[in-house]
PDB file of N, CA and C in Angstrom:
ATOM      1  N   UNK A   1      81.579 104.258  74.803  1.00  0.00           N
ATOM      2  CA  UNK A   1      81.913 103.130  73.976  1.00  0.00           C
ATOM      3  C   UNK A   1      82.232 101.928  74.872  1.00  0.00           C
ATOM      4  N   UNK A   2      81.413 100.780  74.693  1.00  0.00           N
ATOM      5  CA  UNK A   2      81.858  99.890  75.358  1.00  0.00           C
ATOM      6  C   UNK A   2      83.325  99.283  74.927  1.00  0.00           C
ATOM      7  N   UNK A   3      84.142  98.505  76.223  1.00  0.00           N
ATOM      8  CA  UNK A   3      85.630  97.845  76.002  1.00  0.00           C
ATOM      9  C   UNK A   3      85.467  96.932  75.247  1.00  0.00           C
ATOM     10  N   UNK A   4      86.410  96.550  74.513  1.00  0.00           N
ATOM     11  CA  UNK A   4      85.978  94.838  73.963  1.00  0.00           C
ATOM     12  C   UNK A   4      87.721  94.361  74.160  1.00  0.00           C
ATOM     13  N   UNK A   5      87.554  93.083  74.287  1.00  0.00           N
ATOM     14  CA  UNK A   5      88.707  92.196  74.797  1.00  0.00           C
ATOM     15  C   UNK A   5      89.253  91.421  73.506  1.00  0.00           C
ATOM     16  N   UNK A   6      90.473  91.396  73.987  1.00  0.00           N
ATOM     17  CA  UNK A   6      90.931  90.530  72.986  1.00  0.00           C
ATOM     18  C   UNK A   6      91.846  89.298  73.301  1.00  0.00           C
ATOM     19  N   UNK A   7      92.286  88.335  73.197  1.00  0.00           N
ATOM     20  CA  UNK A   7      93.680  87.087  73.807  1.00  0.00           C
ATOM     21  C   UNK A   7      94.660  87.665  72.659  1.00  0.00           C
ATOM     22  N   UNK A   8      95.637  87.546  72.909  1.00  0.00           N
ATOM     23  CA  UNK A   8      96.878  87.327  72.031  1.00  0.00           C
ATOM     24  C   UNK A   8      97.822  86.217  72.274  1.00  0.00           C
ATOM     25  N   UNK A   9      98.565  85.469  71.286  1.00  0.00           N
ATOM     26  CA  UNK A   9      99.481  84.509  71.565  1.00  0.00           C
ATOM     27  C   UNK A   9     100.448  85.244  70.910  1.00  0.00           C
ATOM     28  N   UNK A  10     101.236  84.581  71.862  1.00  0.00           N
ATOM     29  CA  UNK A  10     102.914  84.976  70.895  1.00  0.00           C
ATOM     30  C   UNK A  10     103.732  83.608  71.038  1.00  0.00           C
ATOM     31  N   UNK A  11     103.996  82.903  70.091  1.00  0.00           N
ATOM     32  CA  UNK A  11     105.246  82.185  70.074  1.00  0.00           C
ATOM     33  C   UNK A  11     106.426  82.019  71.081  1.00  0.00           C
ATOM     34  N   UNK A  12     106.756  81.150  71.956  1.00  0.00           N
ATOM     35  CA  UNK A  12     107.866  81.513  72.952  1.00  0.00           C
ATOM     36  C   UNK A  12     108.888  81.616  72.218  1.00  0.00           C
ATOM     37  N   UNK A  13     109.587  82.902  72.781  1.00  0.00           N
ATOM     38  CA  UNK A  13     110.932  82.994  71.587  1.00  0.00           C
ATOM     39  C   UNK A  13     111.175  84.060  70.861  1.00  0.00           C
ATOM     40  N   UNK A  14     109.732  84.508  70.387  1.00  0.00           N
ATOM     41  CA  UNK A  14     109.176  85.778  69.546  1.00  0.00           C
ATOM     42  C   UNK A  14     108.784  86.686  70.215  1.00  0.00           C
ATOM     43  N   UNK A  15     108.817  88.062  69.194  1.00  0.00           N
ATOM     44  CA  UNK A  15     108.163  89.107  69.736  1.00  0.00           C
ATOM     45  C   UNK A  15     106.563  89.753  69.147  1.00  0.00           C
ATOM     46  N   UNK A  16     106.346  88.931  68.279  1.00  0.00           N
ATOM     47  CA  UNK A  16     104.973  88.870  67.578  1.00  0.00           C
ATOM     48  C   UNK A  16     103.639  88.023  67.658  1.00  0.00           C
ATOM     49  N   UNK A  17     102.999  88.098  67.802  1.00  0.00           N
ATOM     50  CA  UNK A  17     101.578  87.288  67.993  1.00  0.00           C
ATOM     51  C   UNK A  17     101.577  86.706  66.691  1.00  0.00           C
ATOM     52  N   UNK A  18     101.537  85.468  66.745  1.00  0.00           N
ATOM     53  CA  UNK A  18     100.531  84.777  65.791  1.00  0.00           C
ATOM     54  C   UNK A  18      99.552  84.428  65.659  1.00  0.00           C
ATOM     55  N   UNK A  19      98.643  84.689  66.917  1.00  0.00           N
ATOM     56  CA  UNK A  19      97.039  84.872  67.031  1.00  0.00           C
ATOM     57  C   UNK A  19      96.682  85.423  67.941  1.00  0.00           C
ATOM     58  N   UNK A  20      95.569  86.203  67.759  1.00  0.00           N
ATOM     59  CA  UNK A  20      94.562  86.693  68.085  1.00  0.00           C
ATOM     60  C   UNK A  20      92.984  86.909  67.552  1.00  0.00           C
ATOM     61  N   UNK A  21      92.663  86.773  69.002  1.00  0.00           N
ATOM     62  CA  UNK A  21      90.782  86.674  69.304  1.00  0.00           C
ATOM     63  C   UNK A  21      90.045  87.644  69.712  1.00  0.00           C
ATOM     64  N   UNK A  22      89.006  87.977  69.832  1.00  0.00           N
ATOM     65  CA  UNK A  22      87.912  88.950  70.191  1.00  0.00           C
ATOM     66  C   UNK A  22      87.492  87.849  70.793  1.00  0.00           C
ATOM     67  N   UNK A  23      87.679  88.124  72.297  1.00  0.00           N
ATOM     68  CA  UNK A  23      86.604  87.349  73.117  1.00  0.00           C
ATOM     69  C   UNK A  23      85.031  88.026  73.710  1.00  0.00           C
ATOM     70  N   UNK A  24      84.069  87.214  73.596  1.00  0.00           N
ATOM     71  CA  UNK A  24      83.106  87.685  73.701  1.00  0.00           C
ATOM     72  C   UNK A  24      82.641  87.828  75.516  1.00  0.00           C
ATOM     73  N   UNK A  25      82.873  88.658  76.322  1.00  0.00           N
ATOM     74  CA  UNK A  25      82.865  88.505  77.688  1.00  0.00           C
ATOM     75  C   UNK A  25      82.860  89.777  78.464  1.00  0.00           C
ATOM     76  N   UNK A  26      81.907  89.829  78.948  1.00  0.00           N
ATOM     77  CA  UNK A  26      81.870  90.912  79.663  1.00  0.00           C
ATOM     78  C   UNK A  26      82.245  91.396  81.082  1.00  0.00           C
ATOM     79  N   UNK A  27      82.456  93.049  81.178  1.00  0.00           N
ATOM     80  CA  UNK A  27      83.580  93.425  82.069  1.00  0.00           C
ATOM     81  C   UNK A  27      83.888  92.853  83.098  1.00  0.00           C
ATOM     82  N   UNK A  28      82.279  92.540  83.577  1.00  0.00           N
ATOM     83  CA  UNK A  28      81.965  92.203  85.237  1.00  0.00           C
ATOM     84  C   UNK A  28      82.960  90.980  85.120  1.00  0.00           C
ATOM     85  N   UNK A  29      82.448  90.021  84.276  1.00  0.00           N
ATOM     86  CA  UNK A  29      82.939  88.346  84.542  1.00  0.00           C
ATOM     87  C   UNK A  29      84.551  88.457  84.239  1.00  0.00           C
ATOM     88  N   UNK A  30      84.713  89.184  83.764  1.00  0.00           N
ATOM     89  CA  UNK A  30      86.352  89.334  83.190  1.00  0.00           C
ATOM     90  C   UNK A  30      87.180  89.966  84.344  1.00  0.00           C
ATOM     91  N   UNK A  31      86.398  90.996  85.002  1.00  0.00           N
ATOM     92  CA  UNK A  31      86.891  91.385  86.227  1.00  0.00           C
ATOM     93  C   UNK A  31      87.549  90.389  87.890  1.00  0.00           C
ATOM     94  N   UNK A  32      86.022  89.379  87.609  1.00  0.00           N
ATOM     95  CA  UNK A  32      86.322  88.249  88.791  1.00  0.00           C
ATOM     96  C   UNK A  32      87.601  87.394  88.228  1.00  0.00           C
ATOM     97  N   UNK A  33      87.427  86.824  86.557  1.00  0.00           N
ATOM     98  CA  UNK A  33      88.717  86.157  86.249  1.00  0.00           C
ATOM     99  C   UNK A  33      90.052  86.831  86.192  1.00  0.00           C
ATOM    100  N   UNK A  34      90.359  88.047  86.429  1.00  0.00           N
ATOM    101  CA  UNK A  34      91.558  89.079  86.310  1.00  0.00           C
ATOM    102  C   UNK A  34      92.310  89.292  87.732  1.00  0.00           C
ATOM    103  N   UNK A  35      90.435  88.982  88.894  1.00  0.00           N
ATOM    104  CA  UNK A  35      90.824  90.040  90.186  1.00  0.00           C
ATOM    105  C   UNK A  35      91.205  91.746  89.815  1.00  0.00           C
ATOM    106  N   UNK A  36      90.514  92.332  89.201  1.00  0.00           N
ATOM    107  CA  UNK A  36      90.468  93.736  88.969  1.00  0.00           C
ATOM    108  C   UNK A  36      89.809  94.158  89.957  1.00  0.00           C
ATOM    109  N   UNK A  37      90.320  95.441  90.783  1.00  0.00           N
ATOM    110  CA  UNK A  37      89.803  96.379  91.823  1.00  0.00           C
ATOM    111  C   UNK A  37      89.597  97.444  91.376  1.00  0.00           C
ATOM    112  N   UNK A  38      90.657  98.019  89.972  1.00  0.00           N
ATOM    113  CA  UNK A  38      89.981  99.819  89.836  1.00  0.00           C
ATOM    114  C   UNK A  38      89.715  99.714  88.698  1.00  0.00           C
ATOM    115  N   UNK A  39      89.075 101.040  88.492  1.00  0.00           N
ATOM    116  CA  UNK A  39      88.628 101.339  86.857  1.00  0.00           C
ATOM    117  C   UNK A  39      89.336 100.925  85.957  1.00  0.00           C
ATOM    118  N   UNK A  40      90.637 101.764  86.341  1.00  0.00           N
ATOM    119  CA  UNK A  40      91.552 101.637  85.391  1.00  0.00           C
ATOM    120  C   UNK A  40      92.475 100.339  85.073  1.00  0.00           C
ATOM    121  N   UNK A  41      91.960  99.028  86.265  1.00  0.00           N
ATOM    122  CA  UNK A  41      92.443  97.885  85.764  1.00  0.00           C
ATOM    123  C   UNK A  41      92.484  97.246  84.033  1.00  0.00           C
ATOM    124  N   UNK A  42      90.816  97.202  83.575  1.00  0.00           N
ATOM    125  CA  UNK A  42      91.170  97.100  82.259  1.00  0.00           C
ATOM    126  C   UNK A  42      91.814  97.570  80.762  1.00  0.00           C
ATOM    127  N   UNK A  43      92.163  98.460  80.933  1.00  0.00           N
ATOM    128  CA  UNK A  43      92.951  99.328  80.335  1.00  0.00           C
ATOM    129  C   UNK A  43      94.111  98.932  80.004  1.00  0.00           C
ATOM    130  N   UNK A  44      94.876  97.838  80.871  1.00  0.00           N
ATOM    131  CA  UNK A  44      96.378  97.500  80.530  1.00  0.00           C
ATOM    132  C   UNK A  44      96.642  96.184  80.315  1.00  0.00           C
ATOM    133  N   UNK A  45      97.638  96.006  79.359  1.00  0.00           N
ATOM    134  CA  UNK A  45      97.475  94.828  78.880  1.00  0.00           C
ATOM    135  C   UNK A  45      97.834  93.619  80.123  1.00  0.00           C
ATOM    136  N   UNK A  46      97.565  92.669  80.134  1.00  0.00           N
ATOM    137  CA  UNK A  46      98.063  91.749  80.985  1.00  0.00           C
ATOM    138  C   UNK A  46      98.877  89.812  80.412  1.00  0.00           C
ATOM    139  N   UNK A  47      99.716  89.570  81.150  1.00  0.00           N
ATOM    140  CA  UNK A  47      99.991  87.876  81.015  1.00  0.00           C
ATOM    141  C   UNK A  47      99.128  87.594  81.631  1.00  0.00           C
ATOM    142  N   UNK A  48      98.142  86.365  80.499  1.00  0.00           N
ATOM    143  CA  UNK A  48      97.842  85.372  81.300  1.00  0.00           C
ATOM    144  C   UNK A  48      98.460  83.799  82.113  1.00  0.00           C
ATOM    145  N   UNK A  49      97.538  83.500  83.135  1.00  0.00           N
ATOM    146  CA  UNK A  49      98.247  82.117  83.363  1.00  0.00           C
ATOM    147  C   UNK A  49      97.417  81.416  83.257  1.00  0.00           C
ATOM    148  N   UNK A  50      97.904  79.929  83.433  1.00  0.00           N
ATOM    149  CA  UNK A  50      97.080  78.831  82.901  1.00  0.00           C
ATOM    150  C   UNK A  50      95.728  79.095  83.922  1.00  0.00           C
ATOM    151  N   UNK A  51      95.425  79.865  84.445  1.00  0.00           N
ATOM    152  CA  UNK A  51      94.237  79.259  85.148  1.00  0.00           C
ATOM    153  C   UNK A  51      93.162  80.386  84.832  1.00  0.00           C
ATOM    154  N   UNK A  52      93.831  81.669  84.303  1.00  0.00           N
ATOM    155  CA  UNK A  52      92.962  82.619  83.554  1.00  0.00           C
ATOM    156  C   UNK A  52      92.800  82.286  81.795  1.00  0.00           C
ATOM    157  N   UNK A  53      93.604  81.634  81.653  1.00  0.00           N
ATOM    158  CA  UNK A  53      93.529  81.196  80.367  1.00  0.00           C
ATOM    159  C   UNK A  53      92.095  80.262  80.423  1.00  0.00           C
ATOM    160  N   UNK A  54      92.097  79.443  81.362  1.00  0.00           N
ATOM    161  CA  UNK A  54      90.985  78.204  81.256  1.00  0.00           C
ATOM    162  C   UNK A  54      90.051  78.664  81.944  1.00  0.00           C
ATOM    163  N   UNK A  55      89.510  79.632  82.802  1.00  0.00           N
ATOM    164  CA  UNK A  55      88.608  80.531  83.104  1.00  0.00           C
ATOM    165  C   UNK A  55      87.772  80.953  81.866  1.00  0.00           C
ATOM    166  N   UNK A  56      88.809  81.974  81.058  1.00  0.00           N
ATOM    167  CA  UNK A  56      88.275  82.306  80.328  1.00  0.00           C
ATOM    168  C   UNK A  56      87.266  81.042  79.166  1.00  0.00           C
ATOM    169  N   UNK A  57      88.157  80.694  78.668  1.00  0.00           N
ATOM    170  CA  UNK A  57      87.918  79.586  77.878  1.00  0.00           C
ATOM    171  C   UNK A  57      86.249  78.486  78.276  1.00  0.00           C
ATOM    172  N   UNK A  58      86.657  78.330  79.382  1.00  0.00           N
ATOM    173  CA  UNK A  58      84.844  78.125  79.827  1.00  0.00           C
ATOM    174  C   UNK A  58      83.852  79.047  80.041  1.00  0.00           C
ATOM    175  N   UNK A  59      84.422  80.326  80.132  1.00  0.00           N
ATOM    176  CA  UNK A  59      82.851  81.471  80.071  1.00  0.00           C
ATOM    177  C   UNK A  59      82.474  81.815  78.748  1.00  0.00           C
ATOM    178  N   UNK A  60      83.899  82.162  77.924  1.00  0.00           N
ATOM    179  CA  UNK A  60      83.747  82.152  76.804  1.00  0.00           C
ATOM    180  C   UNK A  60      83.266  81.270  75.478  1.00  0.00           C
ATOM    181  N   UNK A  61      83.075  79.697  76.352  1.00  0.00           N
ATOM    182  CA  UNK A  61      82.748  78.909  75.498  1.00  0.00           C
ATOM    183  C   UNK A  61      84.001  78.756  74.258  1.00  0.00           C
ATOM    184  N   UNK A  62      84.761  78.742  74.372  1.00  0.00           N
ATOM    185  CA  UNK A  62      86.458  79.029  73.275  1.00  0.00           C
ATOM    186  C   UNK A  62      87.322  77.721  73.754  1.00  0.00           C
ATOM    187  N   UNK A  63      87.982  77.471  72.855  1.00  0.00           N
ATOM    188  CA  UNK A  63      89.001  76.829  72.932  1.00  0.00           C
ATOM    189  C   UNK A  63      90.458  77.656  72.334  1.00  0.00           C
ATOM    190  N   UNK A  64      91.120  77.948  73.066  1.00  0.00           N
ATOM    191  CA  UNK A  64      92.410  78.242  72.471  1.00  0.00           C
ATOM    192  C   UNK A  64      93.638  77.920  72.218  1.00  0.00           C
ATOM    193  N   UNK A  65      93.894  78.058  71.005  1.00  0.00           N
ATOM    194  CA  UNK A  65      95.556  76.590  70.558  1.00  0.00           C
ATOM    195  C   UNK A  65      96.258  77.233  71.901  1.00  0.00           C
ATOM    196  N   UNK A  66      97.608  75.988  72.045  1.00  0.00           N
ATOM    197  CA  UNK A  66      97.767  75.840  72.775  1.00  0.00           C
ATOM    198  C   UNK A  66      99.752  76.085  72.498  1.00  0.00           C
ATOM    199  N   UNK A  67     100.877  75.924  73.113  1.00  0.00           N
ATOM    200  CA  UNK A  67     101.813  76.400  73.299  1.00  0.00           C
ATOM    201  C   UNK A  67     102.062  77.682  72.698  1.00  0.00           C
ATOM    202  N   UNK A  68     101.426  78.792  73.225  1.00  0.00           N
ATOM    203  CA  UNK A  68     101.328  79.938  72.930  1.00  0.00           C
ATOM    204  C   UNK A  68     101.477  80.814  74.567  1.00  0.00           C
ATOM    205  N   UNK A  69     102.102  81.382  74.176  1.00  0.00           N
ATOM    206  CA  UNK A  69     102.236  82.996  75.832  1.00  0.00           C
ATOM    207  C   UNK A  69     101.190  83.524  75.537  1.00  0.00           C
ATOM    208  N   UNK A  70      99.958  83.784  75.867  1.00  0.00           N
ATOM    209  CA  UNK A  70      99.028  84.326  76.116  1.00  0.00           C
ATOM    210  C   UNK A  70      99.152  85.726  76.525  1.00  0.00           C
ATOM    211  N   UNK A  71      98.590  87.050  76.158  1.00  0.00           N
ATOM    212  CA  UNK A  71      98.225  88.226  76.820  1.00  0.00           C
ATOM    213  C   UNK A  71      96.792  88.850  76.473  1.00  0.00           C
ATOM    214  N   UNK A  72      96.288  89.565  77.375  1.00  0.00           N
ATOM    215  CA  UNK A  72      94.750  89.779  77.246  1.00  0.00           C
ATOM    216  C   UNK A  72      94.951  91.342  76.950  1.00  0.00           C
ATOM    217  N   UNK A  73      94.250  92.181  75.887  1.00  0.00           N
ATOM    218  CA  UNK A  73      94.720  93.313  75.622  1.00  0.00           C
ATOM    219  C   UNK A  73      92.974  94.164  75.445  1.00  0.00           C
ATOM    220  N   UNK A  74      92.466  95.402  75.736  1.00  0.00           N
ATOM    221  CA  UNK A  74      91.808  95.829  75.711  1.00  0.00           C
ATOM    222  C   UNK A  74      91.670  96.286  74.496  1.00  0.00           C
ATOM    223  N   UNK A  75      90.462  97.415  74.265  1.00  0.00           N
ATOM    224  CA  UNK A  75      90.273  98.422  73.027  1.00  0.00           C
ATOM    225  C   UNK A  75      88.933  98.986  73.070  1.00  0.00           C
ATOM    226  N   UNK A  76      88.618 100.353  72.693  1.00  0.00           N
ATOM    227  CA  UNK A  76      87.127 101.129  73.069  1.00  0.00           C
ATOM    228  C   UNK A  76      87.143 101.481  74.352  1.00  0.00           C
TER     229      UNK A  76
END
């Protein structure tokens, strides 16, 4: 089964997302924007920072609202 990716925001302050995306991007390119070395890198969720946030956002062709904590979460 292939992985598929997702962004999450959470509200600063909160413990809940108020959005989330299915980003369309594959492992390889997600790997160089992460710096992933093992298999098992994608598997766990991660914070993003502003500069994986805007990585993404230009491969992905996406724009994503903005004062939001960002985390990138796997699935499959």
């Amino acid at each position: 089964m292939k992985t598929r990716f997702s962004v999450m925001g959470v509200p600063k302050g909160e413990d809940f997302p108020s959005f989330e995306k299915q980003i369309p991007i594959a492992l390889t390119e997600l790997s160089l924007i992460m710096g992933w070395k093992k298999d098992e890198d994608p598997l766990h969720d991660y914070l993003l920072t502003e500069q994986h946030i805007t990585a993404i956002e230009k491969v992905c062709l996406i724009d994503l609202p903005r004062n939001l904590i960002f985390f990138l979460t796997s699935s499959g």
